[in-house]
C-alpha atoms as a PDB file:
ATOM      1  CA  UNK A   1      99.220-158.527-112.609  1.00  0.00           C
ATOM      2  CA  UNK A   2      99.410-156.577-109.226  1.00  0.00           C
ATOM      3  CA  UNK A   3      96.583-155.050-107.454  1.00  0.00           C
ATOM      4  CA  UNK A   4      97.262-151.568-107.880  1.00  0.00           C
ATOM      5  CA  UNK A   5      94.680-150.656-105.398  1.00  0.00           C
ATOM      6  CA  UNK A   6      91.296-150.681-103.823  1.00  0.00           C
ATOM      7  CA  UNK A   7      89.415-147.557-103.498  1.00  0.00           C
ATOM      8  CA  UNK A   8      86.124-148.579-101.271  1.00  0.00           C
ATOM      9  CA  UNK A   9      86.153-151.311 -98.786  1.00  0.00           C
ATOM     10  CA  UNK A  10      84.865-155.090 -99.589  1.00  0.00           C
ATOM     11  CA  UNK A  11      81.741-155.294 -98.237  1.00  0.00           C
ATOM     12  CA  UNK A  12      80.542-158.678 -96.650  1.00  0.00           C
ATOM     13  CA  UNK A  13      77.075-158.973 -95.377  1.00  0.00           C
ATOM     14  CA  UNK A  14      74.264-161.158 -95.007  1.00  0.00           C
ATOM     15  CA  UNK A  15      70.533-160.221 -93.801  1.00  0.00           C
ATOM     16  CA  UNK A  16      69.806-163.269 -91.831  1.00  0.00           C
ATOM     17  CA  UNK A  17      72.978-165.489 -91.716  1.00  0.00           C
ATOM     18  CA  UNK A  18      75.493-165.192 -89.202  1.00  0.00           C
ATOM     19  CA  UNK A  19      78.709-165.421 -91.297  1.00  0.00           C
ATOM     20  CA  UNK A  20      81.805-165.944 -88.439  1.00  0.00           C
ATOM     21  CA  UNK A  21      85.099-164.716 -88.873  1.00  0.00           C
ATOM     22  CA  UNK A  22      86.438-166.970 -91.656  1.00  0.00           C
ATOM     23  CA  UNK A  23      83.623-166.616 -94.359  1.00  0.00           C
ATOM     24  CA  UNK A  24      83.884-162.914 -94.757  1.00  0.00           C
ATOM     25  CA  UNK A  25      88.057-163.204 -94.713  1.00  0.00           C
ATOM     26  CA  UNK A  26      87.791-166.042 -97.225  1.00  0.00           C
ATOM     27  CA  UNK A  27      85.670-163.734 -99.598  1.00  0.00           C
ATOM     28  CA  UNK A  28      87.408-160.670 -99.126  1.00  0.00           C
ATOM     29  CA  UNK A  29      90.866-162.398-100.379  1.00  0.00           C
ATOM     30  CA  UNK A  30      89.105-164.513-102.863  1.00  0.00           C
ATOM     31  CA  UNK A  31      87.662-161.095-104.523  1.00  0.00           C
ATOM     32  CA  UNK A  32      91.434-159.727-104.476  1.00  0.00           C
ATOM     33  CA  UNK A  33      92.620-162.313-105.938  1.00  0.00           C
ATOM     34  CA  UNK A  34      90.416-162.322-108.949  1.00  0.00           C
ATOM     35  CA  UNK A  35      90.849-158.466-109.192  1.00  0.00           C
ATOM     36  CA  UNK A  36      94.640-158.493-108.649  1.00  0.00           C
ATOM     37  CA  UNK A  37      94.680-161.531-111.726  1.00  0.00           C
ATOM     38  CA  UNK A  38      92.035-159.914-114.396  1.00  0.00           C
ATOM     39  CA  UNK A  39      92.775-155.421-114.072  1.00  0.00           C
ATOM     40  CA  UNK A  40      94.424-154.668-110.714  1.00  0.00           C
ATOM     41  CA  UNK A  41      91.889-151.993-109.901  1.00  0.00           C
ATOM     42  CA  UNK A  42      89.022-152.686-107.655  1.00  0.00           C
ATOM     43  CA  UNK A  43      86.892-150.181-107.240  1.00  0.00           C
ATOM     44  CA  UNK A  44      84.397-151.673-104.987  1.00  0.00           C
ATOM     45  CA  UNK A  45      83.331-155.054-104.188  1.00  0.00           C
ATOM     46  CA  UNK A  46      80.332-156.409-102.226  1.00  0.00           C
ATOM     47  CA  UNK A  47      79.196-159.891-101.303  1.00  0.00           C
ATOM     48  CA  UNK A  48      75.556-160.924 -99.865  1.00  0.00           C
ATOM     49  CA  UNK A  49      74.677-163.997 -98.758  1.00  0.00           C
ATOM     50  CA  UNK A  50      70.905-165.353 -98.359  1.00  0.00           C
ATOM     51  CA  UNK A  51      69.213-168.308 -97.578  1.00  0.00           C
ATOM     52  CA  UNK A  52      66.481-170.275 -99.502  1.00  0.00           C
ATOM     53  CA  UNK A  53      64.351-172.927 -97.870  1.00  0.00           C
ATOM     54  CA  UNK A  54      67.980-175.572 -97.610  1.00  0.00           C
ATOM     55  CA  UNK A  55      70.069-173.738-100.313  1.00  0.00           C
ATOM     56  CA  UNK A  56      72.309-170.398 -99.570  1.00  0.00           C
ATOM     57  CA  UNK A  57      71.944-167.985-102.225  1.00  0.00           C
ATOM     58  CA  UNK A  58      75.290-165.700-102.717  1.00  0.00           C
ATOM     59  CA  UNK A  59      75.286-162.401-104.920  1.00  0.00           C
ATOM     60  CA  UNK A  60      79.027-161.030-105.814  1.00  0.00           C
ATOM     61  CA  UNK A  61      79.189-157.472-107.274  1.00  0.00           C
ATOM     62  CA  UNK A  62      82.452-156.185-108.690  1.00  0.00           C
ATOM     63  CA  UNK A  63      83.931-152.967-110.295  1.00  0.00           C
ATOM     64  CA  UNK A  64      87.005-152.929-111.792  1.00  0.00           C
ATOM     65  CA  UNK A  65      88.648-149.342-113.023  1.00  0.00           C
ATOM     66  CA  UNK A  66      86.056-147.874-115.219  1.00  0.00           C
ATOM     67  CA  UNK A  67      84.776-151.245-116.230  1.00  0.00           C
ATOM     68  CA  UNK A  68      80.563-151.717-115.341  1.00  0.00           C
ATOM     69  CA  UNK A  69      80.007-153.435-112.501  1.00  0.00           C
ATOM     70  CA  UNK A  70      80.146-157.438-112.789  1.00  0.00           C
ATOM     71  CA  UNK A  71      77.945-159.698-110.796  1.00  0.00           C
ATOM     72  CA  UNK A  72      77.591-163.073-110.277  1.00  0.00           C
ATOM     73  CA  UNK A  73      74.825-165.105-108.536  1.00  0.00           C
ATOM     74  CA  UNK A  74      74.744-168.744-107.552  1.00  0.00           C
ATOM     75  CA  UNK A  75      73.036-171.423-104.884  1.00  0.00           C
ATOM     76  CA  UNK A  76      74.033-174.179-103.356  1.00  0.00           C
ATOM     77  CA  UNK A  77      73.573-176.534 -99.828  1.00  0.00           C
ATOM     78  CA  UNK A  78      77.166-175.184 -99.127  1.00  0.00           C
ATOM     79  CA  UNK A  79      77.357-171.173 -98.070  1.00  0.00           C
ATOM     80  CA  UNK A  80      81.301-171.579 -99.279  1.00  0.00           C
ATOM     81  CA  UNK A  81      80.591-173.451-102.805  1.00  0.00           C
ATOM     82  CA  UNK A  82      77.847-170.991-103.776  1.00  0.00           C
ATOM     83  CA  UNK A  83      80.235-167.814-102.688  1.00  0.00           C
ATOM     84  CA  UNK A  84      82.811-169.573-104.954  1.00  0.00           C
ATOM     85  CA  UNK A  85      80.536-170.127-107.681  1.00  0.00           C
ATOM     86  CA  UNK A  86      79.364-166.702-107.905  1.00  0.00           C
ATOM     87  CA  UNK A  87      82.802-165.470-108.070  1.00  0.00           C
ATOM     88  CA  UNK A  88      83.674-167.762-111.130  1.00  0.00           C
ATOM     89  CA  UNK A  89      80.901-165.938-112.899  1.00  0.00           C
ATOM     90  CA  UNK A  90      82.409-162.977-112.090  1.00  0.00           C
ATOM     91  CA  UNK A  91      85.818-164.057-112.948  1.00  0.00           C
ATOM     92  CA  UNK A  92      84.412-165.419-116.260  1.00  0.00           C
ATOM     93  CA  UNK A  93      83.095-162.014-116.951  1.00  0.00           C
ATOM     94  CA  UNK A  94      86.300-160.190-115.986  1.00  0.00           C
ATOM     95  CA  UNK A  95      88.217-162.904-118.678  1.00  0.00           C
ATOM     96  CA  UNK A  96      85.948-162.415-121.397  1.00  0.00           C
ATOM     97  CA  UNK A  97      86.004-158.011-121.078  1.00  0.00           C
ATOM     98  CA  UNK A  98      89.907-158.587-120.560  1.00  0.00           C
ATOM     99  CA  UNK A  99      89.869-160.769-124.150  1.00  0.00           C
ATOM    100  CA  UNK A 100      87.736-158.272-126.002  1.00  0.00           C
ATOM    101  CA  UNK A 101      89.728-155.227-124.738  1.00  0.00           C
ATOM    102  CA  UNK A 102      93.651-156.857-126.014  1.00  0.00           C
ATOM    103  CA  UNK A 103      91.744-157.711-129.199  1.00  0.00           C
END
């Protein structure tokens, strides 16, 4: 499925972490990439990142069309590896809504 389109910017933040140039670009094409494969209509997506004594804590929010918003939250010692683990949950919510709406 294509993304048909996006109709609010991806937001990337992070309260105390500085996040470069890569991070945010990985996340913003990581989060089109699960909304081009699941509905094709973002609506608005938002990451935040945190960090937790040695752990990063990453929170991914997702709309999709007039879905409710998804969200996903994971930790882990790598800032990349929890941003892709809270995406999976996402994506794992996105699969299962997909399922029960073709059923």
């Amino acid at each position: 499925m294509k993304l048909e389109s996006v109709d609010s910017a991806i937001t990337v933040q992070s309260s105390d972490i500085d996040l470069g140039e890569s991070l945010p670009k990985h996340a913003e094409e990581s989060i089109l990439r699960v909304a081009s494969k699941y509905f094709g209509r973002l609506v608005t997506g938002s990451v935040h990142f945190g960090k937790e004594g040695h752990n990063y804590r990453c929170s991914v929010n997702m709309q999709m069309g007039a879905l409710k918003m998804m969200s996903g939250e994971a930790q882990n010692k790598d800032i990349y590896q929890a941003f892709n683990e809270a995406l999976e949950k996402v994506a794992k919510q996105l699969r299962r809504t997909k399922r029960l709406l073709r059923e």
